[in-house]
N, C-alpha and C. Protein backbone atom coordinates (compact mmCIF):
# COMPACT_ATOMS: atom_id res chain seq x y z
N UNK A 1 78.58 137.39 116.93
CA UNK A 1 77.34 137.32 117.67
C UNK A 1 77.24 138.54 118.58
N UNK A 2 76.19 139.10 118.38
CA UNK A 2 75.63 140.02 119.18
C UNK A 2 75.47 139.68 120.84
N UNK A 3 76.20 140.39 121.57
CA UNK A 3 75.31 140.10 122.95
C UNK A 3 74.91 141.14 123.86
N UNK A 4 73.69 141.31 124.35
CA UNK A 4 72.94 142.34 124.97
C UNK A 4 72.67 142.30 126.45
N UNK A 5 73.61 142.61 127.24
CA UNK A 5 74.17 142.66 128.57
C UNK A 5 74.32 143.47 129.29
N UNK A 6 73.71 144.92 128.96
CA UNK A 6 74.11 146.04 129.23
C UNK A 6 73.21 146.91 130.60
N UNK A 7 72.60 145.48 130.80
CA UNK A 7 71.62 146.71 132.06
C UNK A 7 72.14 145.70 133.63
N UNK A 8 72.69 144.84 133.74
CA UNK A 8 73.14 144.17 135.05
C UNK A 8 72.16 142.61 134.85
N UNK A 9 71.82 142.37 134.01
CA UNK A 9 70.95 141.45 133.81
C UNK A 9 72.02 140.05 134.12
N UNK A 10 71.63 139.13 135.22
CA UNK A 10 72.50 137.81 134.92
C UNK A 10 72.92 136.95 133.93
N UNK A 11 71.50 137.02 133.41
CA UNK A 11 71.97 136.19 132.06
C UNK A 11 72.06 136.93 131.09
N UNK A 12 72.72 136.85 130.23
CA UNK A 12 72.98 137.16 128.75
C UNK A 12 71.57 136.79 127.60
N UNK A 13 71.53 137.66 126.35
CA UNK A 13 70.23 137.26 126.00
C UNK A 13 71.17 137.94 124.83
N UNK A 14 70.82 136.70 123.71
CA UNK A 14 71.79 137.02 122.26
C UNK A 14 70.80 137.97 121.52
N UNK A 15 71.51 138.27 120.49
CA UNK A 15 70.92 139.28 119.53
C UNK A 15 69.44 138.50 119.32
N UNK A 16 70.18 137.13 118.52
CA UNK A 16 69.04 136.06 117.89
C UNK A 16 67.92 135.75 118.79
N UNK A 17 68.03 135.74 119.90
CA UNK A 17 66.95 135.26 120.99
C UNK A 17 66.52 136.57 121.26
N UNK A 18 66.81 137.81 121.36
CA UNK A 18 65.91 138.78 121.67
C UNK A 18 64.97 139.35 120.37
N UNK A 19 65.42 138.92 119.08
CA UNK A 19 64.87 138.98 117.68
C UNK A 19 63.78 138.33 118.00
N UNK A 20 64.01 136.80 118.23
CA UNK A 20 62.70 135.84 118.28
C UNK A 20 61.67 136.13 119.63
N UNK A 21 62.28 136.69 120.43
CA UNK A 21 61.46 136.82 121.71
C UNK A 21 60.54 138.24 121.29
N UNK A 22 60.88 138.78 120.64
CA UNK A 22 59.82 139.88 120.02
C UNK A 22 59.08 139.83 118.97
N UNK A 23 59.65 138.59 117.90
CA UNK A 23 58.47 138.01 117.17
C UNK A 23 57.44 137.23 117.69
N UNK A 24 57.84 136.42 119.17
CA UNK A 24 56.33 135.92 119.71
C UNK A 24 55.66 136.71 119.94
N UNK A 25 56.45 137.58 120.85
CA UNK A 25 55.48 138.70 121.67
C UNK A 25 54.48 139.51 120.26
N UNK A 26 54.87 139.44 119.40
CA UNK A 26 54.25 139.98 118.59
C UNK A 26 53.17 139.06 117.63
N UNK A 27 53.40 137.62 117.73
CA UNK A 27 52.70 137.19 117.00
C UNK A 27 51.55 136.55 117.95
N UNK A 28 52.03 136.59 118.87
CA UNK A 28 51.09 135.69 120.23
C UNK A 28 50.02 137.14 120.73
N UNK A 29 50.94 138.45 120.68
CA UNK A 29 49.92 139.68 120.98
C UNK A 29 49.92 139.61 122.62
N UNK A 30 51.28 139.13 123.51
CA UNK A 30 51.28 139.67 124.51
C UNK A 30 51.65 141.08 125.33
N UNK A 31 50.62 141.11 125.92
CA UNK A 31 50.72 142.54 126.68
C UNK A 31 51.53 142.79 127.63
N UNK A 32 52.78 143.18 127.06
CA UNK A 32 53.55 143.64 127.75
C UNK A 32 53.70 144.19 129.23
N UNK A 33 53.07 145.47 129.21
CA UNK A 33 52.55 146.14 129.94
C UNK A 33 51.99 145.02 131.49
N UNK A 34 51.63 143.93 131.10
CA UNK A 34 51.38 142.88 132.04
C UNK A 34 52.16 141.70 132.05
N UNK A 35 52.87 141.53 131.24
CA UNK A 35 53.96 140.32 131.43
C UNK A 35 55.50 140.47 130.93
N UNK A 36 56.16 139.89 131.34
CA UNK A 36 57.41 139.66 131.25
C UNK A 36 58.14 138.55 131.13
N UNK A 37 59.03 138.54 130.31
CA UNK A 37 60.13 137.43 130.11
C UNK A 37 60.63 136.87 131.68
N UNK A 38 60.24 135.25 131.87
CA UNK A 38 60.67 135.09 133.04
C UNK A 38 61.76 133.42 132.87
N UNK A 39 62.72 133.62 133.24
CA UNK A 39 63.91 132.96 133.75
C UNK A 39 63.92 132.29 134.58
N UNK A 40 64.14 130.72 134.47
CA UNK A 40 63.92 130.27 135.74
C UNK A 40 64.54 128.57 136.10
N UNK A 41 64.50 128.30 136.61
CA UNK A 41 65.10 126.41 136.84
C UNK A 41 64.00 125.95 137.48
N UNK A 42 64.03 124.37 137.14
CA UNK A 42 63.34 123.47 138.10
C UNK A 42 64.05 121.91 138.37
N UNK A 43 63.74 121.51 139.51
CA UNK A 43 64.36 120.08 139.27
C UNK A 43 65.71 120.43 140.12
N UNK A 44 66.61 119.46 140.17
CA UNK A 44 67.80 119.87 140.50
C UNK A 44 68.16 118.06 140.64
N UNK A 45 68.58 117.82 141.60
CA UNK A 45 69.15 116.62 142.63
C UNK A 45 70.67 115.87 141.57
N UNK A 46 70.09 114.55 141.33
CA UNK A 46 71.37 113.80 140.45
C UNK A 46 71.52 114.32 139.03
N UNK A 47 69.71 114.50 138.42
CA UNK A 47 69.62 114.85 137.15
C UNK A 47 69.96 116.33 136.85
N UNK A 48 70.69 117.30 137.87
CA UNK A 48 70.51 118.84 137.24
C UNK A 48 69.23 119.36 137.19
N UNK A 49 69.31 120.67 137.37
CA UNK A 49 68.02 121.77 136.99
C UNK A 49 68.08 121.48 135.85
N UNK A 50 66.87 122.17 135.14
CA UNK A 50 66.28 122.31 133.62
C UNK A 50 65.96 123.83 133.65
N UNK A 51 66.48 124.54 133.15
CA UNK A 51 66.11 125.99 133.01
C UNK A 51 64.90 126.08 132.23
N UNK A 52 64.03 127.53 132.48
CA UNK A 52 62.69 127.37 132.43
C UNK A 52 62.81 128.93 131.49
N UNK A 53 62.08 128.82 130.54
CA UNK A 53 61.57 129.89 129.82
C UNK A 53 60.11 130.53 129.43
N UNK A 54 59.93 131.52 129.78
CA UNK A 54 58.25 131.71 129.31
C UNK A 54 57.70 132.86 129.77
N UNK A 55 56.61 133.16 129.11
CA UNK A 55 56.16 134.74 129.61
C UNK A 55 55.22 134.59 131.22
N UNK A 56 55.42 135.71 131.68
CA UNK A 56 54.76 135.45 133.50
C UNK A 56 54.76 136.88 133.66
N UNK A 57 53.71 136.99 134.58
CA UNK A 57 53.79 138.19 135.36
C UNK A 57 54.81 138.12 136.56
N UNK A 58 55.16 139.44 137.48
CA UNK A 58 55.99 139.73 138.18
C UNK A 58 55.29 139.57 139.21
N UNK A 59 56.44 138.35 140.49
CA UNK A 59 55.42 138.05 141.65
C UNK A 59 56.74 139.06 142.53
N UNK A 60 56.36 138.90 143.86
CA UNK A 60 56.85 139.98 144.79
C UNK A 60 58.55 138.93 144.84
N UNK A 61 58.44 138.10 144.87
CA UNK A 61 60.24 137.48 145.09
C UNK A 61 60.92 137.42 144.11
N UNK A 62 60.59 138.04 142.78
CA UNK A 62 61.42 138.51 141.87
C UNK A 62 62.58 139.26 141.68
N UNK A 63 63.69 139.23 141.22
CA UNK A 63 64.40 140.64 140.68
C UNK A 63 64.09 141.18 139.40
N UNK A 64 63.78 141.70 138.88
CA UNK A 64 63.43 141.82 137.66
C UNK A 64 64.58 142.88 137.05
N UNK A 65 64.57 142.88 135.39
CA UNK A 65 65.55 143.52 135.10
C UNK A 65 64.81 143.94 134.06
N UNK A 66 65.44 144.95 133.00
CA UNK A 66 64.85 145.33 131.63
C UNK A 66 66.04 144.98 130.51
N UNK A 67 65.69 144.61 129.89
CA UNK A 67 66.94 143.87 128.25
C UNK A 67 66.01 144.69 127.21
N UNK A 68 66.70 145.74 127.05
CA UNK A 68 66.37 146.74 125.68
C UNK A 68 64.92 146.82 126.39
N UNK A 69 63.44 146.60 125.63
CA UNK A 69 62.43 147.03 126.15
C UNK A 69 61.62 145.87 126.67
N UNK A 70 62.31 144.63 127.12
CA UNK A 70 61.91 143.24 127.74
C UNK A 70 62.19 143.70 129.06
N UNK A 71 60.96 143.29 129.86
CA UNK A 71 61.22 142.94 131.32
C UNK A 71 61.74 141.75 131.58
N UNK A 72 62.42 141.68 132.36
CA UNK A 72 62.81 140.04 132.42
C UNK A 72 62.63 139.58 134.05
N UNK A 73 61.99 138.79 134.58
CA UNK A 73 61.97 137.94 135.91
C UNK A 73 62.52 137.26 136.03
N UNK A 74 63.42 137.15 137.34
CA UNK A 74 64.18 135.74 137.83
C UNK A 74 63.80 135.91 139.25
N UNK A 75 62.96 134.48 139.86
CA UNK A 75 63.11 134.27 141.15
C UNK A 75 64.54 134.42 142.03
N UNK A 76 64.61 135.15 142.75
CA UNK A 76 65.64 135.29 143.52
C UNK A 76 66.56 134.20 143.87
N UNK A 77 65.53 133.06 144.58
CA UNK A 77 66.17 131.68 144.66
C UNK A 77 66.79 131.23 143.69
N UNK A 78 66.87 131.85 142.44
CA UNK A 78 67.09 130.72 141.14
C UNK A 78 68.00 131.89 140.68
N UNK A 79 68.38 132.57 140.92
CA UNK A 79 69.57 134.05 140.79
C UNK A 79 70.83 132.81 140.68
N UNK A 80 70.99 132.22 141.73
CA UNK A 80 72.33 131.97 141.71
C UNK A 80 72.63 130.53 140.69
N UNK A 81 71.62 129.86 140.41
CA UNK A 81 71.42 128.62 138.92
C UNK A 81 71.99 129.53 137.40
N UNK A 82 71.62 130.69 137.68
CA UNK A 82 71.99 131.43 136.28
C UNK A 82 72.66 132.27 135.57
N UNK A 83 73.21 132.63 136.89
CA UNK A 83 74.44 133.50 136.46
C UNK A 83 75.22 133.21 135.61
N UNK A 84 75.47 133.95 134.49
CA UNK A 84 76.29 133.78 133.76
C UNK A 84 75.97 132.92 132.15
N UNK A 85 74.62 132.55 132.27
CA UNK A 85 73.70 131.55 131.60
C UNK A 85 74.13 132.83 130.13
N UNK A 86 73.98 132.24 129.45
CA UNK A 86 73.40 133.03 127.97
C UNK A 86 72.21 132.17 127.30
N UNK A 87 71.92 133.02 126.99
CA UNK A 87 70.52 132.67 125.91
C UNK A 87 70.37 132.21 124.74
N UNK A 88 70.12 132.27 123.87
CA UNK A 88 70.41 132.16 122.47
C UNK A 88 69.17 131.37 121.91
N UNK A 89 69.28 131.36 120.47
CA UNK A 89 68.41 131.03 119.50
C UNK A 89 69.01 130.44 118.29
N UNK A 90 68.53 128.83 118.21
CA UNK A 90 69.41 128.40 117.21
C UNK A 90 67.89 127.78 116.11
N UNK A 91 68.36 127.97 114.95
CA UNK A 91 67.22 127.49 114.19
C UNK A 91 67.73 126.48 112.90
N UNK A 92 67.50 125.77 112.59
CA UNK A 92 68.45 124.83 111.48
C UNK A 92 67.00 124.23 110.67
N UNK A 93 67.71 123.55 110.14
CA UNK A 93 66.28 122.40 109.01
C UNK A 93 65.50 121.35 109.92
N UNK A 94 66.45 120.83 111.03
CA UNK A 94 65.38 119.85 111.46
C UNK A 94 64.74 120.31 112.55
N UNK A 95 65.33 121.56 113.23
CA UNK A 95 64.39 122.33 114.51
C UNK A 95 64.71 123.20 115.00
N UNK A 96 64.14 124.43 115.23
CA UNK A 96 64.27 125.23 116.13
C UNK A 96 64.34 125.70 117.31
N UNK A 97 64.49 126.54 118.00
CA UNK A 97 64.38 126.84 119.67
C UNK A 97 65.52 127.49 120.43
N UNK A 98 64.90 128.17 121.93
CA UNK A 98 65.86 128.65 122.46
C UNK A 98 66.58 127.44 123.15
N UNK A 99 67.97 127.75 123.38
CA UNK A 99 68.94 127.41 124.16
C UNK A 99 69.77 128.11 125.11
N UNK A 100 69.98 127.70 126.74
CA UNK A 100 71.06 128.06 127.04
C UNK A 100 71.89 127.15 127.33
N UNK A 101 73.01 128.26 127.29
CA UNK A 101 74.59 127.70 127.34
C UNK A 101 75.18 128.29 128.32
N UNK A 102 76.12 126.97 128.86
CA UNK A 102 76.58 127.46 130.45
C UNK A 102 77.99 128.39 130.03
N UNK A 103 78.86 128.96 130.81
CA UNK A 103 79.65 130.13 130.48
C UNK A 103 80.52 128.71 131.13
N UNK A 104 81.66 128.51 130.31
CA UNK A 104 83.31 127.94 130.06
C UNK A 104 83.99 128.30 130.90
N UNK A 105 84.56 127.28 131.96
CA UNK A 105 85.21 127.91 133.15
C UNK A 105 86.86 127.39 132.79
């Protein structure tokens, strides 16, 4: 497995998930130039966060990073939910989709 980690980015973003994240962008026809891959959690308490995926523009409490020619957003607050997160893209017969996976301590 490919992994693409190379600009300081927290999370990890697999070969397979940056493949598929440029076939939306391409089949959906988003403008780059105005949005970005954004990273994110919600929720928390007994049940855990739910990490959040989806295209967004860049608000001012961002860090933003670049993964090959993806911008990527993560709320600052939510920096420390993801460290270390990887990404990935699993696709089989009964369903597809991204996943992350927590890093093995």
């Amino acid at each position: 497995m490919t992994i693409l980690n190379d600009t300081g980015c927290p999370v990890v973003i697999t070969a397979k998930a940056l493949d598929e994240i440029r076939e939306i962008i391409r089949l959906k026809r988003i403008p780059m130039e105005q949005y970005g891959l954004r990273i994110g959690t919600k929720g928390g308490g007994c049940a855990g966060a739910t990490f959040l995926l989806g295209f967004d523009t860049a608000k001012s409490t961002d860090q933003t990073y670049q993964v090959e020619e993806i911008p990527v957003y993560i709320e600052k607050k939510h920096l420390m939910y993801v460290i270390g997160l990887e990404l990935d893209y699993e696709k089989s017969e009964e369903e597809s989709g991204f996943i992350f996976n927590s890093p093995t301590t």
